[in-house]
PDB file of N, CA and C in Angstrom:
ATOM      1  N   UNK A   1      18.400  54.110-103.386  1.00  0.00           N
ATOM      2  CA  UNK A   1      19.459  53.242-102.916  1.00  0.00           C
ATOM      3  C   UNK A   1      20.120  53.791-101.657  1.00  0.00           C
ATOM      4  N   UNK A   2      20.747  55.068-101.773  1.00  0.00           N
ATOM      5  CA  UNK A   2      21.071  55.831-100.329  1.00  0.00           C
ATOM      6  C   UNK A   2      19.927  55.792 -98.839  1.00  0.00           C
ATOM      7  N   UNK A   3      18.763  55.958 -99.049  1.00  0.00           N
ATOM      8  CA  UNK A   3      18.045  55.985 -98.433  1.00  0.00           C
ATOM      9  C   UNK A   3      17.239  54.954 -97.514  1.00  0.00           C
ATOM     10  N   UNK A   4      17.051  53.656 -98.474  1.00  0.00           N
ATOM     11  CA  UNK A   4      16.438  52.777 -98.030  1.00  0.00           C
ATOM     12  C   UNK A   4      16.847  51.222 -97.943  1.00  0.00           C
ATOM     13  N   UNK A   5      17.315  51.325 -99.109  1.00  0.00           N
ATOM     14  CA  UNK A   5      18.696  50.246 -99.219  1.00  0.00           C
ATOM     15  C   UNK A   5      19.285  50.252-100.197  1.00  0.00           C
ATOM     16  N   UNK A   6      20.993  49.546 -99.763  1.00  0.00           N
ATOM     17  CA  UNK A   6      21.858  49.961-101.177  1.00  0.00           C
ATOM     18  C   UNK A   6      21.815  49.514-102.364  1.00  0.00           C
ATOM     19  N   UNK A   7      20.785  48.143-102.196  1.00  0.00           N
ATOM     20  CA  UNK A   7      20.833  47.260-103.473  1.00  0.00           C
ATOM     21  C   UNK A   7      19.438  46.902-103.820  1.00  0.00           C
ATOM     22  N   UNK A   8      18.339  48.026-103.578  1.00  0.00           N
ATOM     23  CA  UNK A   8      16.988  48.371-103.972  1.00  0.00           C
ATOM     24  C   UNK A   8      16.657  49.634-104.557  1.00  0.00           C
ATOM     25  N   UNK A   9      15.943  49.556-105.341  1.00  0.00           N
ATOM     26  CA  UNK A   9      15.475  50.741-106.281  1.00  0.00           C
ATOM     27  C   UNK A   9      13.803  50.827-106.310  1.00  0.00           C
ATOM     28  N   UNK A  10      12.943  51.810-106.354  1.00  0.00           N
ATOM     29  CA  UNK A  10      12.074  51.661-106.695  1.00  0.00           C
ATOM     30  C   UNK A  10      11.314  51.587-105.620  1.00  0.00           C
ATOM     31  N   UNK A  11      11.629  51.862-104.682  1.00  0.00           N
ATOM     32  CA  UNK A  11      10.963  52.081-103.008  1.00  0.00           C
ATOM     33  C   UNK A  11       9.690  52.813-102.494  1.00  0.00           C
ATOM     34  N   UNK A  12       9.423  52.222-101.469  1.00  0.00           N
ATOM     35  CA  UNK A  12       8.435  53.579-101.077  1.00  0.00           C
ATOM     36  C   UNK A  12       8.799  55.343-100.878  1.00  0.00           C
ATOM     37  N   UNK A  13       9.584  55.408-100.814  1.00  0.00           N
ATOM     38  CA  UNK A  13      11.160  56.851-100.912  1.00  0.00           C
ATOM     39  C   UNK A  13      10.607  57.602-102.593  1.00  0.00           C
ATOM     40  N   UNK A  14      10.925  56.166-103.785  1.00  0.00           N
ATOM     41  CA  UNK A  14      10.726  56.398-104.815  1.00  0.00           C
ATOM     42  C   UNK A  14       9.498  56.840-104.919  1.00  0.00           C
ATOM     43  N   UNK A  15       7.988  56.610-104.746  1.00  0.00           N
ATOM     44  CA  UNK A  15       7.142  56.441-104.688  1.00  0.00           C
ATOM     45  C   UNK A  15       6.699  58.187-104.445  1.00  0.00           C
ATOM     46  N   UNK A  16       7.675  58.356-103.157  1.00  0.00           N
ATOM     47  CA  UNK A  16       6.974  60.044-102.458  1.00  0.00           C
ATOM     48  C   UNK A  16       7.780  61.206-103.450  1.00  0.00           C
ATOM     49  N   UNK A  17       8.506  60.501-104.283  1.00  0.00           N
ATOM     50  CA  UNK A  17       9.533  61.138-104.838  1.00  0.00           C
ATOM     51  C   UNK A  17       8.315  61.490-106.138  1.00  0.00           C
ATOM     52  N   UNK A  18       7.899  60.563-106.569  1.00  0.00           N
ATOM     53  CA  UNK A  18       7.156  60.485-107.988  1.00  0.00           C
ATOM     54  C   UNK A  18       5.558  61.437-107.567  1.00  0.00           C
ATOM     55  N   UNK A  19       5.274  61.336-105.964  1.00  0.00           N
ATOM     56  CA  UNK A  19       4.120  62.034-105.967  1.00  0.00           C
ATOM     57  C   UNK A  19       4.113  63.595-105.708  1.00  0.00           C
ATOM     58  N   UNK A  20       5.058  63.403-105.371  1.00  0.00           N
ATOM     59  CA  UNK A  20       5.685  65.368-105.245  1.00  0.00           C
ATOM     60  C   UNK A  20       5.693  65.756-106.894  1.00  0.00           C
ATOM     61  N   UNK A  21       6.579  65.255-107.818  1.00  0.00           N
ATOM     62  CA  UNK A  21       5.990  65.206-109.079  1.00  0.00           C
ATOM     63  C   UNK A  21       4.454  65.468-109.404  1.00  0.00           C
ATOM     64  N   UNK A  22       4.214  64.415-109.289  1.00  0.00           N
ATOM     65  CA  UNK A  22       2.863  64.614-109.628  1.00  0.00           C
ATOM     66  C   UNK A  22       2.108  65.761-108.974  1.00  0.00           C
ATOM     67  N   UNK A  23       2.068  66.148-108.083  1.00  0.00           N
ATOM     68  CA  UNK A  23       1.392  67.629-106.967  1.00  0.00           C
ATOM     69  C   UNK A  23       1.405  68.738-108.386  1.00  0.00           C
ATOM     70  N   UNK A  24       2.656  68.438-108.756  1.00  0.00           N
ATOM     71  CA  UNK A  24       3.257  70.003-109.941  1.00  0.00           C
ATOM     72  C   UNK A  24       3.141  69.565-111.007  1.00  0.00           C
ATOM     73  N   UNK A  25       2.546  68.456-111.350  1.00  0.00           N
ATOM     74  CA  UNK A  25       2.008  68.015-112.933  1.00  0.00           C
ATOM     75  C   UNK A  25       3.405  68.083-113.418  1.00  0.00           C
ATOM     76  N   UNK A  26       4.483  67.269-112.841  1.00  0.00           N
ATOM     77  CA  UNK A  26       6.266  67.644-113.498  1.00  0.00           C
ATOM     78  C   UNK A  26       5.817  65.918-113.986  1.00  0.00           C
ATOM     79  N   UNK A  27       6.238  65.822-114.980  1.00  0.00           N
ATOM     80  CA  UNK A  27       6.748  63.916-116.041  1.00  0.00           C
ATOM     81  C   UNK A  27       8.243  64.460-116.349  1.00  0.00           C
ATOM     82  N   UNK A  28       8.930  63.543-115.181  1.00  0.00           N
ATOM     83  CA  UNK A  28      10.354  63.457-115.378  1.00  0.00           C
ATOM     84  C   UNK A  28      10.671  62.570-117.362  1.00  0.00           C
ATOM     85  N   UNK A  29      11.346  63.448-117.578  1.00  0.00           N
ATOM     86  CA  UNK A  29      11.945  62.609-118.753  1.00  0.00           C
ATOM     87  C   UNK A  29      12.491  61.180-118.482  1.00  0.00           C
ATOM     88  N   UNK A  30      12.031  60.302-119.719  1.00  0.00           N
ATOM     89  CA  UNK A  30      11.991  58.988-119.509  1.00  0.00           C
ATOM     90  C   UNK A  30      11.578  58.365-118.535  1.00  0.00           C
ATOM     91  N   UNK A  31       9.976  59.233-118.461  1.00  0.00           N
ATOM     92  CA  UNK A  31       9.334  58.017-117.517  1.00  0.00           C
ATOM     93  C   UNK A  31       8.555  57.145-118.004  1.00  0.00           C
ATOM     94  N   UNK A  32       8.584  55.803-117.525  1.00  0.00           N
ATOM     95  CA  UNK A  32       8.759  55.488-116.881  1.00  0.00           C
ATOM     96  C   UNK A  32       9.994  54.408-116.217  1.00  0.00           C
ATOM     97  N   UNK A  33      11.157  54.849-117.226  1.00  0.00           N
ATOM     98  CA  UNK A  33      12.447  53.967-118.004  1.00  0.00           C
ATOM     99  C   UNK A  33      13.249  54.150-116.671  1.00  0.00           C
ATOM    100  N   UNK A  34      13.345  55.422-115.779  1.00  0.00           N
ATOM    101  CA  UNK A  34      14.501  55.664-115.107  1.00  0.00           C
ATOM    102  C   UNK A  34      13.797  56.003-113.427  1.00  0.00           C
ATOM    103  N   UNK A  35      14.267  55.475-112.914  1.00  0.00           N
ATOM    104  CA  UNK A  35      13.351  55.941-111.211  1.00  0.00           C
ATOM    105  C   UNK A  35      13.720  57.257-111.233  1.00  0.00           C
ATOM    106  N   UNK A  36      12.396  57.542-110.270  1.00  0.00           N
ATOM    107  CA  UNK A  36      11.864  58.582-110.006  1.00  0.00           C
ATOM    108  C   UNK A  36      13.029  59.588-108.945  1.00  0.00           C
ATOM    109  N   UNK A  37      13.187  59.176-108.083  1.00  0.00           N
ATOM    110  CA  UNK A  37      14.493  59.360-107.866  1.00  0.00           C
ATOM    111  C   UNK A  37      15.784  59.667-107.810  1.00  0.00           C
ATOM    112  N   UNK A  38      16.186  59.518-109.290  1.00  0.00           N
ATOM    113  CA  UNK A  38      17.738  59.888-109.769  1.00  0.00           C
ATOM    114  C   UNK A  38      17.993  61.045-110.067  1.00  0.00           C
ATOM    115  N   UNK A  39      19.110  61.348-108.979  1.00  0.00           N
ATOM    116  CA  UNK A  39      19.738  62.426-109.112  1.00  0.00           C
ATOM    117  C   UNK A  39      19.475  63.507-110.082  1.00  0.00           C
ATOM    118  N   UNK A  40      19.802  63.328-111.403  1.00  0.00           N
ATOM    119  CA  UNK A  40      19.102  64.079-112.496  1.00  0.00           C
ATOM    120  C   UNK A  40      17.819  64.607-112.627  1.00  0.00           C
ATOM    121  N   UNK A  41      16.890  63.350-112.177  1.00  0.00           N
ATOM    122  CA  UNK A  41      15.872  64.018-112.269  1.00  0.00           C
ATOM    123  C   UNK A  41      14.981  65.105-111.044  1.00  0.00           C
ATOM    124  N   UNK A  42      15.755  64.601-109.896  1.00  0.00           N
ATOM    125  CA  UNK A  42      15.522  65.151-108.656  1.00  0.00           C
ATOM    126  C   UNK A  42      15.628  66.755-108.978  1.00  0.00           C
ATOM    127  N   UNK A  43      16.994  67.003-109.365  1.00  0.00           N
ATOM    128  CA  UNK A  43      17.363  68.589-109.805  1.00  0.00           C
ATOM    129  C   UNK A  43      16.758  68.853-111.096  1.00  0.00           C
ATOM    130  N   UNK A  44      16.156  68.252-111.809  1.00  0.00           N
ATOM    131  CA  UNK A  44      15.040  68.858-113.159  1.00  0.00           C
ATOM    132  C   UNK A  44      14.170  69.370-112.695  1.00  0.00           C
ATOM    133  N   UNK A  45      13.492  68.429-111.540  1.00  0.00           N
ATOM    134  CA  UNK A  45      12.455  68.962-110.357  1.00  0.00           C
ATOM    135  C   UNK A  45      12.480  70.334-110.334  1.00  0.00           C
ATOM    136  N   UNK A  46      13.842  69.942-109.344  1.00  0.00           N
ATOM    137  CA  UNK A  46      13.883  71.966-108.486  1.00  0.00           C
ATOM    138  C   UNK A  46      13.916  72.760-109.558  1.00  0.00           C
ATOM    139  N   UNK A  47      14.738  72.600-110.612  1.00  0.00           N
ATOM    140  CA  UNK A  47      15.359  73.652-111.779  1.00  0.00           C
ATOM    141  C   UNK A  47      13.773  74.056-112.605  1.00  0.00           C
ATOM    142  N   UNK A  48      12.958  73.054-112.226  1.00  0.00           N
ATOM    143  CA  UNK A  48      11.625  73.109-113.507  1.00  0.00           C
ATOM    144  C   UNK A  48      10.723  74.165-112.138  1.00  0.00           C
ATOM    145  N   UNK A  49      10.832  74.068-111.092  1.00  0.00           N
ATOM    146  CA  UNK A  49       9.853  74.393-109.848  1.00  0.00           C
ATOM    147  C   UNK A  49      10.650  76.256-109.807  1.00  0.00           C
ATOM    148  N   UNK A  50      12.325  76.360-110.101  1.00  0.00           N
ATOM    149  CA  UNK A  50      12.712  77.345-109.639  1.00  0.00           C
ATOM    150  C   UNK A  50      12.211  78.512-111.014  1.00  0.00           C
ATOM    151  N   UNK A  51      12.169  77.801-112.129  1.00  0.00           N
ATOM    152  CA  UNK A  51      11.846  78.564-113.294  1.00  0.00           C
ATOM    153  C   UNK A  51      10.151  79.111-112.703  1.00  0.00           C
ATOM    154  N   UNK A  52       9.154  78.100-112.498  1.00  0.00           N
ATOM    155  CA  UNK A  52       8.147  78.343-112.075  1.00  0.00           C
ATOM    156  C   UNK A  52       8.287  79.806-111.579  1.00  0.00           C
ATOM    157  N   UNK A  53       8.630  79.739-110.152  1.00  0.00           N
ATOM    158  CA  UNK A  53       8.935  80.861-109.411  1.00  0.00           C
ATOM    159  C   UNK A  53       9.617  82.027-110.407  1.00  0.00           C
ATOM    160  N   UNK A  54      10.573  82.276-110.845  1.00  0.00           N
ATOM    161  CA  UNK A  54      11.007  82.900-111.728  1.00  0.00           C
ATOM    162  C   UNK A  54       9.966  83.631-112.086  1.00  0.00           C
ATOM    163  N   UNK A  55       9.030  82.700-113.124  1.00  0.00           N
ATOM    164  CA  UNK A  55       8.240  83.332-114.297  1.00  0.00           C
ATOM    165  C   UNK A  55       6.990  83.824-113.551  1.00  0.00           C
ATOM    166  N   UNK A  56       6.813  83.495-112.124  1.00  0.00           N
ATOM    167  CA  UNK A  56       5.687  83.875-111.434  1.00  0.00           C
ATOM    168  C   UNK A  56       6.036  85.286-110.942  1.00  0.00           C
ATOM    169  N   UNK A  57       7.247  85.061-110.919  1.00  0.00           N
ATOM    170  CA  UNK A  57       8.038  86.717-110.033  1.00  0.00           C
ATOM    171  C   UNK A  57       8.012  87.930-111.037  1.00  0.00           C
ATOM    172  N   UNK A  58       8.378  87.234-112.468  1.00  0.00           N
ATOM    173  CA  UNK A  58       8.565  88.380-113.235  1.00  0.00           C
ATOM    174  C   UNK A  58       6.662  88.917-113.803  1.00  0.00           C
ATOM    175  N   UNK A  59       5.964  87.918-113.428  1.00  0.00           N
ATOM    176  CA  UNK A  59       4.095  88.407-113.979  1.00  0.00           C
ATOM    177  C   UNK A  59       3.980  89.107-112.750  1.00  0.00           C
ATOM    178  N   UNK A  60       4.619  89.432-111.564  1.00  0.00           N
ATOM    179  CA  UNK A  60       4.338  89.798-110.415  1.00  0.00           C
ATOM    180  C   UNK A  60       3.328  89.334-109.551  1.00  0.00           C
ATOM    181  N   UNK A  61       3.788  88.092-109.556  1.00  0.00           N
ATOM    182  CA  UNK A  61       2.813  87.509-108.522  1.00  0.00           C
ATOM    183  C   UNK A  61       3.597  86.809-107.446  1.00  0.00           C
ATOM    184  N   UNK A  62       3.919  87.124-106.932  1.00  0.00           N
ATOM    185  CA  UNK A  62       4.858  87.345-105.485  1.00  0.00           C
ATOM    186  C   UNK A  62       4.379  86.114-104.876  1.00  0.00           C
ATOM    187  N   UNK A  63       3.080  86.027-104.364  1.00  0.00           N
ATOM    188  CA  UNK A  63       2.522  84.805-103.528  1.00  0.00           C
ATOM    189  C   UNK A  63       2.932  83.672-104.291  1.00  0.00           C
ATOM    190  N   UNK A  64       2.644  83.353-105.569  1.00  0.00           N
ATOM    191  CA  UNK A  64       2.967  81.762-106.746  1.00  0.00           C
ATOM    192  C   UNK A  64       4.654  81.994-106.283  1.00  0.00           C
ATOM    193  N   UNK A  65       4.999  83.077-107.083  1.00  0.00           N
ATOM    194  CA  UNK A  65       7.098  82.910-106.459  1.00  0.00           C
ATOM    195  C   UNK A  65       6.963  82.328-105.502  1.00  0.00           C
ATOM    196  N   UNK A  66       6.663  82.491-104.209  1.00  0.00           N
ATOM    197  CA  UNK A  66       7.165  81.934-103.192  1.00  0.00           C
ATOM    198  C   UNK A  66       6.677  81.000-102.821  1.00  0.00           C
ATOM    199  N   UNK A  67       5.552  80.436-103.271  1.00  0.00           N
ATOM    200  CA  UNK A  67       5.123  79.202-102.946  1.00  0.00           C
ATOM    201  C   UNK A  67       5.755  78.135-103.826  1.00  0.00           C
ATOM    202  N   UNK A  68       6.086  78.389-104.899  1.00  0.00           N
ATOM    203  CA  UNK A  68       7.309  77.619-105.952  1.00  0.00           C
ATOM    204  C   UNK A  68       8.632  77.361-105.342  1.00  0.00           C
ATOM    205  N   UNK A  69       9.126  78.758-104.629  1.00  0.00           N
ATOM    206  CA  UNK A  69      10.390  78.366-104.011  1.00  0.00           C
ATOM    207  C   UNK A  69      10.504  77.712-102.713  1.00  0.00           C
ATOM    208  N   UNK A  70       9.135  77.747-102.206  1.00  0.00           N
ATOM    209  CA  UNK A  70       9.109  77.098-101.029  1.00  0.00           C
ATOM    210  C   UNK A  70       9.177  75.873-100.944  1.00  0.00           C
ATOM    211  N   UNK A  71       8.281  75.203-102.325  1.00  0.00           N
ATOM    212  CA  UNK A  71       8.175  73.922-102.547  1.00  0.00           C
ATOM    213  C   UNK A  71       9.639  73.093-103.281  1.00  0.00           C
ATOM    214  N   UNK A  72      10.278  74.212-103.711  1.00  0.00           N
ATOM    215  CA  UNK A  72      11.542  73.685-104.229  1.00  0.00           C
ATOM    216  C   UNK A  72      12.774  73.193-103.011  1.00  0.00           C
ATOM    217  N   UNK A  73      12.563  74.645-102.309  1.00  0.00           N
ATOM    218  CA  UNK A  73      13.657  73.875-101.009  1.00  0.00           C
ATOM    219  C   UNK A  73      12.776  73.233-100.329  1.00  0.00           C
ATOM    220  N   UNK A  74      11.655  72.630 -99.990  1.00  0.00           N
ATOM    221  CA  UNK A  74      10.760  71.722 -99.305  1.00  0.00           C
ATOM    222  C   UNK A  74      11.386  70.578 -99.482  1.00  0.00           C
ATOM    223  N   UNK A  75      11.476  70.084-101.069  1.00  0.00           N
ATOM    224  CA  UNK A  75      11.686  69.370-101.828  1.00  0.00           C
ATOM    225  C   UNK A  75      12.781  68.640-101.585  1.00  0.00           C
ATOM    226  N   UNK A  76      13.783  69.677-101.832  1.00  0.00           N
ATOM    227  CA  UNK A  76      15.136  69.742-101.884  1.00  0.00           C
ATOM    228  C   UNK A  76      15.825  68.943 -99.778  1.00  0.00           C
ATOM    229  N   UNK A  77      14.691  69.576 -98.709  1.00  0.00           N
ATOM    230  CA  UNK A  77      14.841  68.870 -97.647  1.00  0.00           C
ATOM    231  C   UNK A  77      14.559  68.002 -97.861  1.00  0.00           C
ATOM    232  N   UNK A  78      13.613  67.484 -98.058  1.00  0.00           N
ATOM    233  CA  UNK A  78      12.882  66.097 -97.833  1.00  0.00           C
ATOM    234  C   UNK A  78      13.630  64.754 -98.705  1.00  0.00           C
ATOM    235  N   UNK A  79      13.781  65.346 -99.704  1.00  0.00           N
ATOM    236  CA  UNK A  79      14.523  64.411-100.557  1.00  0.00           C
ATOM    237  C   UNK A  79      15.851  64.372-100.722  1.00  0.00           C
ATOM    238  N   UNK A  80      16.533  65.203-101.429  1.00  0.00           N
ATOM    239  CA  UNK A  80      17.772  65.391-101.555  1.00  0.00           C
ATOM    240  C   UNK A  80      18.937  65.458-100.543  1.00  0.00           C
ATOM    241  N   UNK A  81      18.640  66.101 -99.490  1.00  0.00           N
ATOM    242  CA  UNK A  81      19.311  66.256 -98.444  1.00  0.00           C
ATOM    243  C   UNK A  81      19.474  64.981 -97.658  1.00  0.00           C
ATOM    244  N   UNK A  82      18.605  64.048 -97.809  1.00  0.00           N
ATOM    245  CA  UNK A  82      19.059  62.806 -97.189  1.00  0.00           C
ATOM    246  C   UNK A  82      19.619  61.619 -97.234  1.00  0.00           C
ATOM    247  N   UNK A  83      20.193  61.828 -98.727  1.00  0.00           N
ATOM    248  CA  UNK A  83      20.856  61.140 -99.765  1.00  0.00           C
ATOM    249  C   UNK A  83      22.551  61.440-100.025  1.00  0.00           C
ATOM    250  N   UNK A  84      21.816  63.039-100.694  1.00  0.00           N
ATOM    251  CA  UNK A  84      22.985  63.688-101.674  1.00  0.00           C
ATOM    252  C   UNK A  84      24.375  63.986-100.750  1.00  0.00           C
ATOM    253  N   UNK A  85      24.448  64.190 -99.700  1.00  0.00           N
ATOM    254  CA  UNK A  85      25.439  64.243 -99.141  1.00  0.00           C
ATOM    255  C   UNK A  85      26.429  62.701 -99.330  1.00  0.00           C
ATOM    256  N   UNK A  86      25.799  61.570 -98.750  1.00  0.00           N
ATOM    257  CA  UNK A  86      26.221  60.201 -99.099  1.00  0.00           C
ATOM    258  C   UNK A  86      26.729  59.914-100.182  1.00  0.00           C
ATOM    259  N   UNK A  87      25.813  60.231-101.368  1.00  0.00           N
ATOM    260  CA  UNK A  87      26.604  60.050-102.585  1.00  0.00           C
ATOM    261  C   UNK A  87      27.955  60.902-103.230  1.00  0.00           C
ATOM    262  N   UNK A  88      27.404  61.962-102.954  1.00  0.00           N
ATOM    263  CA  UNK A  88      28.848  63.048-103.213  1.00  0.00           C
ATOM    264  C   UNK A  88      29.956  62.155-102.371  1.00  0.00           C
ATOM    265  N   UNK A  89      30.021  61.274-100.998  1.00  0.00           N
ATOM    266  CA  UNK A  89      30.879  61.008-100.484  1.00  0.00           C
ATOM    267  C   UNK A  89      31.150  59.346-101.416  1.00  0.00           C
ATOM    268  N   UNK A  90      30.837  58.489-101.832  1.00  0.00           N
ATOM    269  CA  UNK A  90      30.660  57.904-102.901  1.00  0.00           C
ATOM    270  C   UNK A  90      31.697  58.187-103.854  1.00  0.00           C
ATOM    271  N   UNK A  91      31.089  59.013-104.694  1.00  0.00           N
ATOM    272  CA  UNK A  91      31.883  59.648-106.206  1.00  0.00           C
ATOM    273  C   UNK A  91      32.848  60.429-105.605  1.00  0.00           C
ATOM    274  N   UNK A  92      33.451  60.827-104.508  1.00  0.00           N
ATOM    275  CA  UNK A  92      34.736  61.506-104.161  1.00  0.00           C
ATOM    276  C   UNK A  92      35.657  59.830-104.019  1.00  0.00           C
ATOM    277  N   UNK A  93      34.816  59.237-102.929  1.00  0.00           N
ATOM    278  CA  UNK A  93      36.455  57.948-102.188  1.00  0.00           C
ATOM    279  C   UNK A  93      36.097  57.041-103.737  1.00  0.00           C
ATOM    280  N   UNK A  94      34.882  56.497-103.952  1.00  0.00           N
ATOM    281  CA  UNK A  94      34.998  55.596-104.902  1.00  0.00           C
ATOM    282  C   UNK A  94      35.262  55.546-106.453  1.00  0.00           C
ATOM    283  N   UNK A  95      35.260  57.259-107.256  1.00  0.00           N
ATOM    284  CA  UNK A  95      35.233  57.437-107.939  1.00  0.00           C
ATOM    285  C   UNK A  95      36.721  57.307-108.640  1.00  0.00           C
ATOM    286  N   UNK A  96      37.244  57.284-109.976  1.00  0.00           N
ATOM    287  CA  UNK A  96      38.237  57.640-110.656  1.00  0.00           C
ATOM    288  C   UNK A  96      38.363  58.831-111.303  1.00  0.00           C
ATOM    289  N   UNK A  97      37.296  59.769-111.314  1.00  0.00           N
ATOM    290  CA  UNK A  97      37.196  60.864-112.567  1.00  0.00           C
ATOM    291  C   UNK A  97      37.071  62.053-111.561  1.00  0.00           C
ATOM    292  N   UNK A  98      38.536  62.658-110.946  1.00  0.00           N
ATOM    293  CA  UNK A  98      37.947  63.987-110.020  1.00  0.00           C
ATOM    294  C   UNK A  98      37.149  64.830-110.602  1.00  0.00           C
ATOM    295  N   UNK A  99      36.578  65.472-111.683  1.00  0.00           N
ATOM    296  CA  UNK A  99      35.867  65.954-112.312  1.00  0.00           C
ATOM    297  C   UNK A  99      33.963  65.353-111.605  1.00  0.00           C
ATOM    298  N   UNK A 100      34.101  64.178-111.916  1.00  0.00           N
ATOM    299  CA  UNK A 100      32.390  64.260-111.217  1.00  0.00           C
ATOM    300  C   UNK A 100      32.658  63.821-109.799  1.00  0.00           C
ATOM    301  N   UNK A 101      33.747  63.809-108.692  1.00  0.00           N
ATOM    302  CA  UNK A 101      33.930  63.883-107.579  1.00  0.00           C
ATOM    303  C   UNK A 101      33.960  65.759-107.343  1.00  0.00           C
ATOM    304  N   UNK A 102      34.167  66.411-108.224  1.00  0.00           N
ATOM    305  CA  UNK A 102      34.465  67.970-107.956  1.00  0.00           C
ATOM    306  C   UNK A 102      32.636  68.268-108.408  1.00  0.00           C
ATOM    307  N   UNK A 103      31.930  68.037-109.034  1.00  0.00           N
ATOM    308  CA  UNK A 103      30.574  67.865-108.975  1.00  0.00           C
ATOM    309  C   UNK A 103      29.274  67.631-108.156  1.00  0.00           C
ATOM    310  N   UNK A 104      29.969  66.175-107.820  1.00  0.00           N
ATOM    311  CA  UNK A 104      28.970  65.669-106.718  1.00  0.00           C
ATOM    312  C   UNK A 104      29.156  66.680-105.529  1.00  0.00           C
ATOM    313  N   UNK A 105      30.278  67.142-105.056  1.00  0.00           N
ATOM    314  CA  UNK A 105      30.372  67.509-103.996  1.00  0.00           C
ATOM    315  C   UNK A 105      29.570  69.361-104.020  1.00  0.00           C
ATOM    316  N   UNK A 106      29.933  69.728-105.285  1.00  0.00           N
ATOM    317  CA  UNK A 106      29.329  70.932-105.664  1.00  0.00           C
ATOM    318  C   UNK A 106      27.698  70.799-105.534  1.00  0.00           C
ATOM    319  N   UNK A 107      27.204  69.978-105.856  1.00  0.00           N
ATOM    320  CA  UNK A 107      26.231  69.835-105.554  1.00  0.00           C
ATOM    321  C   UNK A 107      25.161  69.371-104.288  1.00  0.00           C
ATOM    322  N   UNK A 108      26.146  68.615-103.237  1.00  0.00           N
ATOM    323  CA  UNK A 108      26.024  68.135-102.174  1.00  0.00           C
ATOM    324  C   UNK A 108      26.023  69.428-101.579  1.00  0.00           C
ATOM    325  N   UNK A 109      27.463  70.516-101.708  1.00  0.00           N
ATOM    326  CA  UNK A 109      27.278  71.921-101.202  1.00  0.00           C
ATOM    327  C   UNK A 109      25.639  72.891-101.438  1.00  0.00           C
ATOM    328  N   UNK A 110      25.465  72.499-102.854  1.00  0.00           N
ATOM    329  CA  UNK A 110      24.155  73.215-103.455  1.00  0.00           C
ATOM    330  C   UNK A 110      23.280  72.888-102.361  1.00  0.00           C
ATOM    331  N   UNK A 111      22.985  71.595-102.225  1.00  0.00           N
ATOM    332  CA  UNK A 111      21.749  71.482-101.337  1.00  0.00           C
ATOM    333  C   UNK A 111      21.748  71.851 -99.780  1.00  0.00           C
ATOM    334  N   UNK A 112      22.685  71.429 -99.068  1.00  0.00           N
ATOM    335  CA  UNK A 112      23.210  72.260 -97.783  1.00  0.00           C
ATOM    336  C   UNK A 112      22.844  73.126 -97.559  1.00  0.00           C
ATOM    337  N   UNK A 113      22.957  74.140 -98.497  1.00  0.00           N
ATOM    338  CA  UNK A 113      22.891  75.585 -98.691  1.00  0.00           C
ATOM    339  C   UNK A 113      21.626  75.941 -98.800  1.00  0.00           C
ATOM    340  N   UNK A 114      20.804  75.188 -99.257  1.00  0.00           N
ATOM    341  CA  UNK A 114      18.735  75.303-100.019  1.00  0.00           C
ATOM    342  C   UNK A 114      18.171  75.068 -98.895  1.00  0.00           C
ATOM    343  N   UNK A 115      19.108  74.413 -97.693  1.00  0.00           N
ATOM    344  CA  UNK A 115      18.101  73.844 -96.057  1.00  0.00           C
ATOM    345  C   UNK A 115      18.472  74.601 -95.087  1.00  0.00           C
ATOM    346  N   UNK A 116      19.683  75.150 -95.292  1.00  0.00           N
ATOM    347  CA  UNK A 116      19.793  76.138 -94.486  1.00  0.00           C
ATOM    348  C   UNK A 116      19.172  77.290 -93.832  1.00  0.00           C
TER     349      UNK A 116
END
């Protein structure tokens, strides 16, 4: 919706979103119920890609770590970053609950920070 239009879902956006998935054999929970896309599942992505790396770092295999984390902030540019800022601005002016306006934006910071 941020990306391509505000009152479409399910895009070609969605599409590159679901095949980056697929590259890492990742099946977002409830697929095929919830686009590929959503927020949630975007960061299951990275969080499932950063464990990768993790568990590659601790067998000592240095090259898989970093090709996991590479693909996570890859990820994290290509997708997230061209959105997540917008929406954090969203759930801050449009929201009622400062709690997921103090969120979104934490997380809008998170990704900033992964492209840097």
């Amino acid at each position: 919706m941020y990306r391509d239009n505000k009152c479409v879902v399910m895009t070609a956006t969605t599409l590159g979103v679901r095949n980056a998935y697929k590259a890492h054999g990742f099946i977002p929970q409830r697929y095929p119920h919830v686009p590929d896309d959503h927020l949630a599942l975007e960061l299951d992505f990275i969080a499932a890609l950063t464990a990768e790396a993790l568990q590659a770092c601790q067998a000592g295999d240095i090259d898989a770590a970093s090709k996991h984390e590479a693909d996570a902030v890859q990820f994290t540019h290509d997708h997230l970053s061209a959105w997540a800022p917008f929406f954090a601005e969203d759930v801050r002016d449009k929201g009622k609950a400062p709690l997921y306006a103090t969120v979104a934006q934490t997380m809008a910071a998170f990704v900033e920070a992964t492209v840097r």
